[in-house]
N, C-alpha and C. Protein backbone atom coordinates (compact mmCIF):
# COMPACT_ATOMS: atom_id res chain seq x y z
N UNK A 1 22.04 -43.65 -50.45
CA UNK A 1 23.04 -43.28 -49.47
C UNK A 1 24.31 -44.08 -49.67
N UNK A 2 25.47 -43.42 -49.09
CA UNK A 2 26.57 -44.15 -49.72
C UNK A 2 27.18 -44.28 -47.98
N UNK A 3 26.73 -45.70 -47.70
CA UNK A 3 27.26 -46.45 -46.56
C UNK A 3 28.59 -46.73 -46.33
N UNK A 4 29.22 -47.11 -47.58
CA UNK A 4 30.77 -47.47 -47.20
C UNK A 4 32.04 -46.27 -47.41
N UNK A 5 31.18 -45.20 -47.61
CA UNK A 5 32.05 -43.76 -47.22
C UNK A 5 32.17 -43.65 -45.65
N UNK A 6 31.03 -43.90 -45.29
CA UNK A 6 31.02 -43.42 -43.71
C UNK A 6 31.30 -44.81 -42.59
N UNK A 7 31.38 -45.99 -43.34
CA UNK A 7 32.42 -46.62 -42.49
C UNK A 7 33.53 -46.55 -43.00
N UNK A 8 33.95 -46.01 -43.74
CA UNK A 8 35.44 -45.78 -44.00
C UNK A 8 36.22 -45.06 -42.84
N UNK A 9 34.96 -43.61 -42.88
CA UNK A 9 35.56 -42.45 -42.28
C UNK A 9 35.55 -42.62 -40.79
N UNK A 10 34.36 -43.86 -40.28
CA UNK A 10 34.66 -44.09 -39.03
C UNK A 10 35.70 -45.04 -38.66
N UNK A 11 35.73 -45.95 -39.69
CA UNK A 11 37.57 -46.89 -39.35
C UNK A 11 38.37 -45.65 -39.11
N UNK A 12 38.80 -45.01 -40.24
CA UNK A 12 39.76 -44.25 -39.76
C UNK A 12 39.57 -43.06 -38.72
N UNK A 13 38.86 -42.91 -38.35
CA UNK A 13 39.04 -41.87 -36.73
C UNK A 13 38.95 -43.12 -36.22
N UNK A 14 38.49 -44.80 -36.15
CA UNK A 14 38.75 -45.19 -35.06
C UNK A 14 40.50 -45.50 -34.80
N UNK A 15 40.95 -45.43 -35.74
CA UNK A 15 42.36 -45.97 -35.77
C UNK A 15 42.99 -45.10 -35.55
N UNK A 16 42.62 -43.96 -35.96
CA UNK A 16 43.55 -42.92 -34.75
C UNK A 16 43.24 -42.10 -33.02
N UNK A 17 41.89 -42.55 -33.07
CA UNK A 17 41.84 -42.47 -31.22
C UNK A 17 42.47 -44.32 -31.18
N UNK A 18 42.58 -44.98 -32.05
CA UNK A 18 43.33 -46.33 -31.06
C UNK A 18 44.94 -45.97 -30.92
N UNK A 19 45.01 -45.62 -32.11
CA UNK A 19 46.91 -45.37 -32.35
C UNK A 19 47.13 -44.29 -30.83
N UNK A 20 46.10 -42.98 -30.76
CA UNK A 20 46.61 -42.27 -29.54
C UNK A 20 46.59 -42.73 -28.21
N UNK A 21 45.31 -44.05 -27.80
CA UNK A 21 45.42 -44.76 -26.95
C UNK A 21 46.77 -45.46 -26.54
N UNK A 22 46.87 -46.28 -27.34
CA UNK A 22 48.37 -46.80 -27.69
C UNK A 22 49.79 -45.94 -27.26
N UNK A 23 49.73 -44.55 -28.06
CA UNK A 23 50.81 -43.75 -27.49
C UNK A 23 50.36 -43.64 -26.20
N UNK A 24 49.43 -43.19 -26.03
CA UNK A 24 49.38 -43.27 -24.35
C UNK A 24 49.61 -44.04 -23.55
N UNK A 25 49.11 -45.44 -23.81
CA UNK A 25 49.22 -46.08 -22.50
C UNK A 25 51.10 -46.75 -22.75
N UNK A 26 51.68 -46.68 -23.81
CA UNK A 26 53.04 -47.03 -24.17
C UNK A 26 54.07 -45.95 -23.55
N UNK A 27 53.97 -44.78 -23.88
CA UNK A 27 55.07 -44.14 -23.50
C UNK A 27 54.72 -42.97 -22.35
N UNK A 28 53.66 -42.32 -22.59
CA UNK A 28 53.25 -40.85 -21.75
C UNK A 28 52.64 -41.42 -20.35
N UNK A 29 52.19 -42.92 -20.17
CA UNK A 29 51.47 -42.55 -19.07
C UNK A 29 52.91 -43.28 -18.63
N UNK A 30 54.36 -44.02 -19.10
CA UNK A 30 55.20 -44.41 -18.56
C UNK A 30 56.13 -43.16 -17.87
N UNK A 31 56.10 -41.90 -18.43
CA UNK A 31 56.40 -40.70 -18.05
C UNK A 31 55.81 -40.03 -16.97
N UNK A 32 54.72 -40.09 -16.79
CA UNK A 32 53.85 -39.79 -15.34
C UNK A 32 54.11 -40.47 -14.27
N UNK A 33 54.57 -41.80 -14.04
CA UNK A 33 55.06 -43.08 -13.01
C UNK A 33 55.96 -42.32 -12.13
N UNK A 34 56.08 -42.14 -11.06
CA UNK A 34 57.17 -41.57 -9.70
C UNK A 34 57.96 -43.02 -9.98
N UNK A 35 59.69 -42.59 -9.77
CA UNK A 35 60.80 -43.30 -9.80
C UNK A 35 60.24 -44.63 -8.56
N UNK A 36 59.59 -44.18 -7.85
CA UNK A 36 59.17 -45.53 -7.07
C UNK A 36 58.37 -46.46 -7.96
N UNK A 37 57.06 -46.04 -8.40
CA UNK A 37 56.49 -46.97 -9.21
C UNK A 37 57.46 -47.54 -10.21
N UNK A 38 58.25 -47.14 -11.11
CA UNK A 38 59.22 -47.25 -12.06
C UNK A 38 60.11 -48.73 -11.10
N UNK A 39 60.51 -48.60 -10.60
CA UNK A 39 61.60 -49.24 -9.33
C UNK A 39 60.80 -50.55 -9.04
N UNK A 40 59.62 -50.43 -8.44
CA UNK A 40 58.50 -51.62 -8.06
C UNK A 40 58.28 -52.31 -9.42
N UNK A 41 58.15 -51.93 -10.55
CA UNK A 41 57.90 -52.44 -11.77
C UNK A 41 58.74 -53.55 -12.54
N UNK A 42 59.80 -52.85 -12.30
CA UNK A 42 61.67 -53.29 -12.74
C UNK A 42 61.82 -54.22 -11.70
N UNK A 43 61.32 -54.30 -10.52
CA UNK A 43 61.83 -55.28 -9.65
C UNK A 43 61.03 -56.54 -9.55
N UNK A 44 59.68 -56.47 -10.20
CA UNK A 44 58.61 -57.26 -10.18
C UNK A 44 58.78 -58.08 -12.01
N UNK A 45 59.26 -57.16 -12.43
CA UNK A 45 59.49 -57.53 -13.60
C UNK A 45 61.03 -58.73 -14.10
N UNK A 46 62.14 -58.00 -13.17
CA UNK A 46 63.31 -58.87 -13.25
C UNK A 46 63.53 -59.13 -11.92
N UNK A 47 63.10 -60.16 -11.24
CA UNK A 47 63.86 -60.00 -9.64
C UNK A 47 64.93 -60.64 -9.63
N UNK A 48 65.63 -61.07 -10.64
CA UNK A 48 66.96 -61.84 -10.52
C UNK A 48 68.29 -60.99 -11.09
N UNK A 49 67.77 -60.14 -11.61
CA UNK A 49 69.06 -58.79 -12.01
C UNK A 49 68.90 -57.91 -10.68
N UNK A 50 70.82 -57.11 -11.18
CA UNK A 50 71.08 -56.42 -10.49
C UNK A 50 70.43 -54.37 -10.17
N UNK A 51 70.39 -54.51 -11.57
CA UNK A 51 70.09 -53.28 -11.98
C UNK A 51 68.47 -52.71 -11.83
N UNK A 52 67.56 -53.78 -11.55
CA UNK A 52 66.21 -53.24 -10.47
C UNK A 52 66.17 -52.88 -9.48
N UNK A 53 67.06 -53.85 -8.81
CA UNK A 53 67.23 -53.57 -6.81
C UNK A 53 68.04 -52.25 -6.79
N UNK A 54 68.77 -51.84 -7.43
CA UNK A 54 69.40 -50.80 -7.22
C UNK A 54 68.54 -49.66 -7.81
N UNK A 55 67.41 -49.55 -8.73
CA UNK A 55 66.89 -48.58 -8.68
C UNK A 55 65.86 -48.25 -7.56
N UNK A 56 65.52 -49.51 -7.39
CA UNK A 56 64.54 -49.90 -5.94
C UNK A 56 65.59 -49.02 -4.82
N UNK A 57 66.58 -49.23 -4.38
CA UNK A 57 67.20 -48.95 -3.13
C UNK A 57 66.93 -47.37 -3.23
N UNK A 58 67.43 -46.76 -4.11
CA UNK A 58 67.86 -45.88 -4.65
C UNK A 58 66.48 -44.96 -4.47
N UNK A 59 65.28 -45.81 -4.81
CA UNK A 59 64.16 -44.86 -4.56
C UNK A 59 63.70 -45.20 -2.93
N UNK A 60 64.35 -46.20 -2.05
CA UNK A 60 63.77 -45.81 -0.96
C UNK A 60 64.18 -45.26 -0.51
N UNK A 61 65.79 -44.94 -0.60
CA UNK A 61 66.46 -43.84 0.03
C UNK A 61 65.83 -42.24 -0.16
N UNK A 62 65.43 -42.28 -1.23
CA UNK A 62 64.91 -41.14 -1.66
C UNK A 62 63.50 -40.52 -1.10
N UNK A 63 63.00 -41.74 -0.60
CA UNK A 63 61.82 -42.06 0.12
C UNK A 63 62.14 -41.98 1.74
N UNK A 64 63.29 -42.07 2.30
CA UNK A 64 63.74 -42.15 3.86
C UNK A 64 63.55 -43.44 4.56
N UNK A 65 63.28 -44.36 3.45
CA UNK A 65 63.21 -45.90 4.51
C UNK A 65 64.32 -46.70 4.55
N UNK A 66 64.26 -46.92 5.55
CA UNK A 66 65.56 -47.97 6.01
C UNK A 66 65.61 -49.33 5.13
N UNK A 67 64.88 -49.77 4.00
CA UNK A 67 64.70 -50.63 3.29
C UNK A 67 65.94 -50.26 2.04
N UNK A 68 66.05 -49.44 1.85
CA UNK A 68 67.14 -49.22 0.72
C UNK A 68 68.32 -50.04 0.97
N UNK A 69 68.89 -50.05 2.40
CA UNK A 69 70.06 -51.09 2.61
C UNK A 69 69.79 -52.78 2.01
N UNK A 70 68.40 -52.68 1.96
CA UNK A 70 67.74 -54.44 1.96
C UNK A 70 68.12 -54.76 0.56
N UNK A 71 67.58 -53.81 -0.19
CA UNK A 71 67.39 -53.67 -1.28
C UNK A 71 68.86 -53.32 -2.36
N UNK A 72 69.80 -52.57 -1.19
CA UNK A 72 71.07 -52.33 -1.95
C UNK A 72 71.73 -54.09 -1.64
N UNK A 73 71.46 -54.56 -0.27
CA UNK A 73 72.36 -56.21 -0.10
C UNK A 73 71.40 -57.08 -1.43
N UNK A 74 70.30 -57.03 -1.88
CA UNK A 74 69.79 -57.91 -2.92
C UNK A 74 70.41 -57.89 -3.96
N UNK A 75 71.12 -56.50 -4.46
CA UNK A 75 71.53 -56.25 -5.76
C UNK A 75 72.77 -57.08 -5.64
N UNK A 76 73.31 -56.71 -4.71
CA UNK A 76 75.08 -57.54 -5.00
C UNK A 76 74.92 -58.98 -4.40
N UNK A 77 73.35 -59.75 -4.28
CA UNK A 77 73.18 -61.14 -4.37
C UNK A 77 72.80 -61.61 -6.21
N UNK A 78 72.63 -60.59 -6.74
CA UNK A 78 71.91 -60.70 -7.75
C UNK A 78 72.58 -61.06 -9.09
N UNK A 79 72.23 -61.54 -10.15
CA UNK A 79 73.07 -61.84 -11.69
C UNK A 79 73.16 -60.59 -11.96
N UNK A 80 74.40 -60.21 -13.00
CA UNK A 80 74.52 -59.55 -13.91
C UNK A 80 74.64 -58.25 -12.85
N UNK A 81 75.92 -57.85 -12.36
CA UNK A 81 76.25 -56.61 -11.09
C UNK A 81 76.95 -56.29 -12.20
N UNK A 82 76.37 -54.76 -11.64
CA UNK A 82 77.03 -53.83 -12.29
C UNK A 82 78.03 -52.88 -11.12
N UNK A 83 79.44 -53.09 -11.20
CA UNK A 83 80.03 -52.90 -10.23
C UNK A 83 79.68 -51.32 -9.84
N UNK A 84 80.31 -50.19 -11.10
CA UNK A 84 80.05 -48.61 -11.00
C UNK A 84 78.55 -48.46 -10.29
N UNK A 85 77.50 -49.18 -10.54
CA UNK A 85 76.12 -48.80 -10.35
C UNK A 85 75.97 -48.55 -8.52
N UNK A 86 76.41 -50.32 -8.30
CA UNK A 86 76.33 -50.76 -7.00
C UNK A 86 77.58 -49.78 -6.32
N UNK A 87 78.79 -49.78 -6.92
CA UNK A 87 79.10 -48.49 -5.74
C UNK A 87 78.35 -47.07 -5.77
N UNK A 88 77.77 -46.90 -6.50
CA UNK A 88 77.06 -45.27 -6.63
C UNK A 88 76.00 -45.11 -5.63
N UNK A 89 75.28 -46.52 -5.52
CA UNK A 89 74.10 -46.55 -4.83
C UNK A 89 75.07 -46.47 -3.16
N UNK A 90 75.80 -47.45 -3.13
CA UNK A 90 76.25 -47.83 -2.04
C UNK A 90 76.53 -46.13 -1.14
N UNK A 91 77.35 -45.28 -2.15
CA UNK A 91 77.73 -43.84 -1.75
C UNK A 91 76.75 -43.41 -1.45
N UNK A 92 75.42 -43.70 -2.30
CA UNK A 92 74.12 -43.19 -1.87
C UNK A 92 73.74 -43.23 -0.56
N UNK A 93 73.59 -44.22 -0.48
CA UNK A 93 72.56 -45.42 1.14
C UNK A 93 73.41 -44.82 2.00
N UNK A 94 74.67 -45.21 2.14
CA UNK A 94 75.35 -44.72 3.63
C UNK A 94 75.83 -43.21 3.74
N UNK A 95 75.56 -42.92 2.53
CA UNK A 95 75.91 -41.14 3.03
C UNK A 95 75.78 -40.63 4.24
N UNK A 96 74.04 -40.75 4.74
CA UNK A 96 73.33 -39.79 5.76
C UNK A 96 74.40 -40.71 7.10
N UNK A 97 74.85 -42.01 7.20
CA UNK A 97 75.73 -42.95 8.54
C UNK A 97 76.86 -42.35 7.89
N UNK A 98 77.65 -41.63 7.20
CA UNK A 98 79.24 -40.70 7.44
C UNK A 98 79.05 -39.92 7.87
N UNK A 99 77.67 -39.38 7.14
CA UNK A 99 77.84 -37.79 7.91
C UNK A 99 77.37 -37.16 9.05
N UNK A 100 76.53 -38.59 9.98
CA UNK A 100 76.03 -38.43 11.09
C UNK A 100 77.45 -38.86 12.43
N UNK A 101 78.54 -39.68 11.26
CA UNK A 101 79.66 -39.60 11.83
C UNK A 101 80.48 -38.48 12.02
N UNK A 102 80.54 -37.67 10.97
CA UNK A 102 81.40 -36.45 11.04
C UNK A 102 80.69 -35.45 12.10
N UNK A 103 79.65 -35.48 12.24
CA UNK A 103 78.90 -34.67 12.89
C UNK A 103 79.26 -35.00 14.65
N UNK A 104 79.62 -36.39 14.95
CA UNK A 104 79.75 -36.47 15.77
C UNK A 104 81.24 -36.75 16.26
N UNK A 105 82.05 -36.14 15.44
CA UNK A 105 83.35 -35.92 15.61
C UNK A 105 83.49 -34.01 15.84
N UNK A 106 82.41 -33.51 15.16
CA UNK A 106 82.73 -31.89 15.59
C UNK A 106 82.09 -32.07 16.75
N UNK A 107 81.06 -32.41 17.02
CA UNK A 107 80.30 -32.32 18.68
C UNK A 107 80.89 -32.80 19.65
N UNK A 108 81.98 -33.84 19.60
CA UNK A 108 83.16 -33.75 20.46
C UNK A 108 83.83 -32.50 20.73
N UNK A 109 84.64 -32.18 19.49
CA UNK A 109 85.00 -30.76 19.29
C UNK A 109 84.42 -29.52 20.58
N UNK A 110 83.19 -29.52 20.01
CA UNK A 110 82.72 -28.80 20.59
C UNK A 110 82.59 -29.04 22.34
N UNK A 111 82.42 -30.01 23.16
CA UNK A 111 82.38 -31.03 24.08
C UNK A 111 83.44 -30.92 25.17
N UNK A 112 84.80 -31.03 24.16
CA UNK A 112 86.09 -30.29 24.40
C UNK A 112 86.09 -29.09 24.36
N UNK A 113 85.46 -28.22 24.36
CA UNK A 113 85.49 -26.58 24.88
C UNK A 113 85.93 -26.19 23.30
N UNK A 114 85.96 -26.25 22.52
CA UNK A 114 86.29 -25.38 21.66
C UNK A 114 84.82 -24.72 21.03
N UNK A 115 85.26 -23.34 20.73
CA UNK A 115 84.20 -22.05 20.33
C UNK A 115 84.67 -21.58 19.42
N UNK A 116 84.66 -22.26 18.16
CA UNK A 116 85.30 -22.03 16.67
C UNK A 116 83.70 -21.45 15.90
N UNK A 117 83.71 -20.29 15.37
CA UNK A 117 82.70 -19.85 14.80
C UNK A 117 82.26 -21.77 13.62
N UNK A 118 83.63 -21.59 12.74
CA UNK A 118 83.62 -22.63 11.71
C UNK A 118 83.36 -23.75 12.00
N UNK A 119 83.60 -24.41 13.38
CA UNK A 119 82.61 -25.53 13.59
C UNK A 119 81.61 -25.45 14.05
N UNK A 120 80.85 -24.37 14.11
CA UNK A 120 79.51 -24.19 14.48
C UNK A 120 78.86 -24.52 12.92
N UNK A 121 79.79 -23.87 11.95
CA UNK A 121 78.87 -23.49 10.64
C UNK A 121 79.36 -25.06 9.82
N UNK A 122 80.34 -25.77 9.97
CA UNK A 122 80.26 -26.81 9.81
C UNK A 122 79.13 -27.89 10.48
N UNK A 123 78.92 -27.87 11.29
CA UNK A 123 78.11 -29.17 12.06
C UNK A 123 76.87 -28.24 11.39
N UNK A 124 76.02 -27.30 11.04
CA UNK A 124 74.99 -26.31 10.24
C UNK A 124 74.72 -27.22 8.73
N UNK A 125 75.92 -27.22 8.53
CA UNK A 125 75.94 -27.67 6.82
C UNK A 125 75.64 -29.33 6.91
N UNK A 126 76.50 -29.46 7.57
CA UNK A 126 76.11 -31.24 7.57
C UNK A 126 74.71 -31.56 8.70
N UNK A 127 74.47 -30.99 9.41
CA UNK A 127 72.56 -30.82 9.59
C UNK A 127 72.07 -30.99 8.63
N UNK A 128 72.37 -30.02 7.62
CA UNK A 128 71.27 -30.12 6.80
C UNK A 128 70.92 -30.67 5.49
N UNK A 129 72.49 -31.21 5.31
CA UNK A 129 72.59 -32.73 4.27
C UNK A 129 71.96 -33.34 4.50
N UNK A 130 71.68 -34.19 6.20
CA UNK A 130 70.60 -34.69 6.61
C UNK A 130 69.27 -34.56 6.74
N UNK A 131 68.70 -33.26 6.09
CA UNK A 131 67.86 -33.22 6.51
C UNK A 131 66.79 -32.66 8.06
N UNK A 132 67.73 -32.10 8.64
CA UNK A 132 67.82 -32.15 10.05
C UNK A 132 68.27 -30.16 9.93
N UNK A 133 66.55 -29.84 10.04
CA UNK A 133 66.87 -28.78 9.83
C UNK A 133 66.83 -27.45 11.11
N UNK A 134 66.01 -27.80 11.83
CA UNK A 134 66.09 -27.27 13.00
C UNK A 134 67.51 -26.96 13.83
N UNK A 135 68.05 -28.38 13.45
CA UNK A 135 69.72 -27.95 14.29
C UNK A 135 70.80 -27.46 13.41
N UNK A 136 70.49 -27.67 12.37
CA UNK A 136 71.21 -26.50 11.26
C UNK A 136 71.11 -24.94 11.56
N UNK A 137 69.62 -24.76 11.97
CA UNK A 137 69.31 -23.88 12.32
C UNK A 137 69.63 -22.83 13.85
N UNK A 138 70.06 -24.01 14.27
CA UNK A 138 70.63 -23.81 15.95
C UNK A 138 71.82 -23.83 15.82
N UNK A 139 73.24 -24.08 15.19
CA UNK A 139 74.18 -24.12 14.80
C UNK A 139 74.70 -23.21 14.16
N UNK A 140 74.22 -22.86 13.08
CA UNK A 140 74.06 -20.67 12.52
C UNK A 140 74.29 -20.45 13.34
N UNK A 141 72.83 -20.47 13.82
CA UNK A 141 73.02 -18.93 14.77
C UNK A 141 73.93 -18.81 15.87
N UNK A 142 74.52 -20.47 16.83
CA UNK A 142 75.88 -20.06 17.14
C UNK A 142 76.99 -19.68 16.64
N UNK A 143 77.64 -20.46 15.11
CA UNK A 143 78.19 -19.85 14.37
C UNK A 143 77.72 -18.06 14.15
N UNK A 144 76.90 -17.58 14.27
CA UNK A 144 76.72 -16.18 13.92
C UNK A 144 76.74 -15.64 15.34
N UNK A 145 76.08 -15.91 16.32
CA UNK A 145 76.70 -15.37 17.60
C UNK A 145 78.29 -14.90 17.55
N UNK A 146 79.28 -15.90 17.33
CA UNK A 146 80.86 -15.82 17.36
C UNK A 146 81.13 -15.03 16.89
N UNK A 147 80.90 -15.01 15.53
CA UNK A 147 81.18 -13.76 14.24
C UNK A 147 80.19 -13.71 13.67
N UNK A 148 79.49 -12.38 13.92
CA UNK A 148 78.62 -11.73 13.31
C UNK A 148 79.19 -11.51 11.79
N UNK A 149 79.90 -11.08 11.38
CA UNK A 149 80.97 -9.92 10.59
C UNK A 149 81.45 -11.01 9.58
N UNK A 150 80.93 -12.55 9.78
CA UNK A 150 81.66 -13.02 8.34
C UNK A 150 80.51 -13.07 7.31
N UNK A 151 81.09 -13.02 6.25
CA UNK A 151 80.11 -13.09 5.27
C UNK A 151 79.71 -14.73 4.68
N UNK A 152 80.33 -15.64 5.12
CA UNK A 152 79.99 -16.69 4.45
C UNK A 152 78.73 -17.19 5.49
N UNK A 153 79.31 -16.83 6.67
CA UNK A 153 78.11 -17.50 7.53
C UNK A 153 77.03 -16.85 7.30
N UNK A 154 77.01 -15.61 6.86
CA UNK A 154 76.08 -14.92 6.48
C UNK A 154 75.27 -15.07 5.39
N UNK A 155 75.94 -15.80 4.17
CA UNK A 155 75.36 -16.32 2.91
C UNK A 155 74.40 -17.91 3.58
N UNK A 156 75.37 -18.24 3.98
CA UNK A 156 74.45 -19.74 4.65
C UNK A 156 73.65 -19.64 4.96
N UNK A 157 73.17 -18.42 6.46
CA UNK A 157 72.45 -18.26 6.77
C UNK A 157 71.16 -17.85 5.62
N UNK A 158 71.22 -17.01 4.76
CA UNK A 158 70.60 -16.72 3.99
C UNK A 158 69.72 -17.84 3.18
N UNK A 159 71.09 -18.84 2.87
CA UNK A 159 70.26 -20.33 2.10
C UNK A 159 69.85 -20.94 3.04
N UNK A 160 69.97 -21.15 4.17
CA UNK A 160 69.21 -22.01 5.44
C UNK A 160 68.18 -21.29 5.52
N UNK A 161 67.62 -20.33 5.48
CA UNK A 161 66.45 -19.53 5.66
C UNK A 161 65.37 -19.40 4.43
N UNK A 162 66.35 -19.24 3.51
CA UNK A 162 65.40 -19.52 2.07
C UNK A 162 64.69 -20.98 2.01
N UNK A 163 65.37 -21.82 2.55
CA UNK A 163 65.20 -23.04 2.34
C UNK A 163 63.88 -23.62 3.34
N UNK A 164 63.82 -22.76 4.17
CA UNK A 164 62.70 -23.48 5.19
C UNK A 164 61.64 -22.54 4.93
């Protein structure tokens, strides 16, 4: 019998289920990771750079926790800021606090007696930037009460409805 044929042939299949192990646990199972795990990794990995905390913030926002602000003030305590990054995030984090401001500049509007189809369908749209879909939904349909007959409120309506 010829023994050192067949450990040959088993080295080499073992070296290529190791080499595919390898690709796996190196790049494909790094591709499967949710931007949170990715974020927790980078932040555990460098906690003294800027450019972890900001992917961190970035995924709690994405996540809805009020921790993203924590996480956006760590980055600009942090070495090596990346100015463009930290304002991007920053536009990020406080988006949903402008636009819960603007929202409450048309609801004055409204407060003050005005019955503008378009600020109905405005305060609709910025509902639902937030997330906040029910009163998007209550906002249409006053906007569509006013004017039946426009077509944009009518397209909105259409994507507010597709959407839920």
């Amino acid at each position: 019998m010829n023994f050192p044929l067949i450990k040959k042939i088993k080295l080499y299949w073992l070296s290529i289920l190791l080499s595919i192990l390898l690709l796996y646990s190196l790049f494909i199972q790094n591709f499967m990771l949710s931007d949170f795990t990715k974020a927790k990794q980078a932040v555990s990995r460098w906690p003294m750079l800027c450019k972890p905390h900001l992917l961190m913030a970035q995924a709690f926002f994405y996540d809805g926790s009020e921790l993203a602000i924590k996480e956006l003030n760590l980055a600009k305590k942090s070495w090596l800021k990346n100015k463009k990054l930290i304002k991007q995030t920053e536009n990020l984090v406080y988006q949903p606090e402008k636009i819960k401001q603007e929202i409450s500049f048309w609801q004055e509007k409204i407060n003050q007696g005005v019955q503008n189809p378009k600020v109905y369908l405005q305060l609709a749209l910025l509902s639902y930037q937030i997330w906040d879909d029910q009163k998007a939904q209550e906002f249409w349909q006053k906007a569509n009460y006013l004017d039946p007959n426009n077509k944009i409120i009518k397209e909105v309506g259409e994507k507010l409805n597709a959407c839920n």
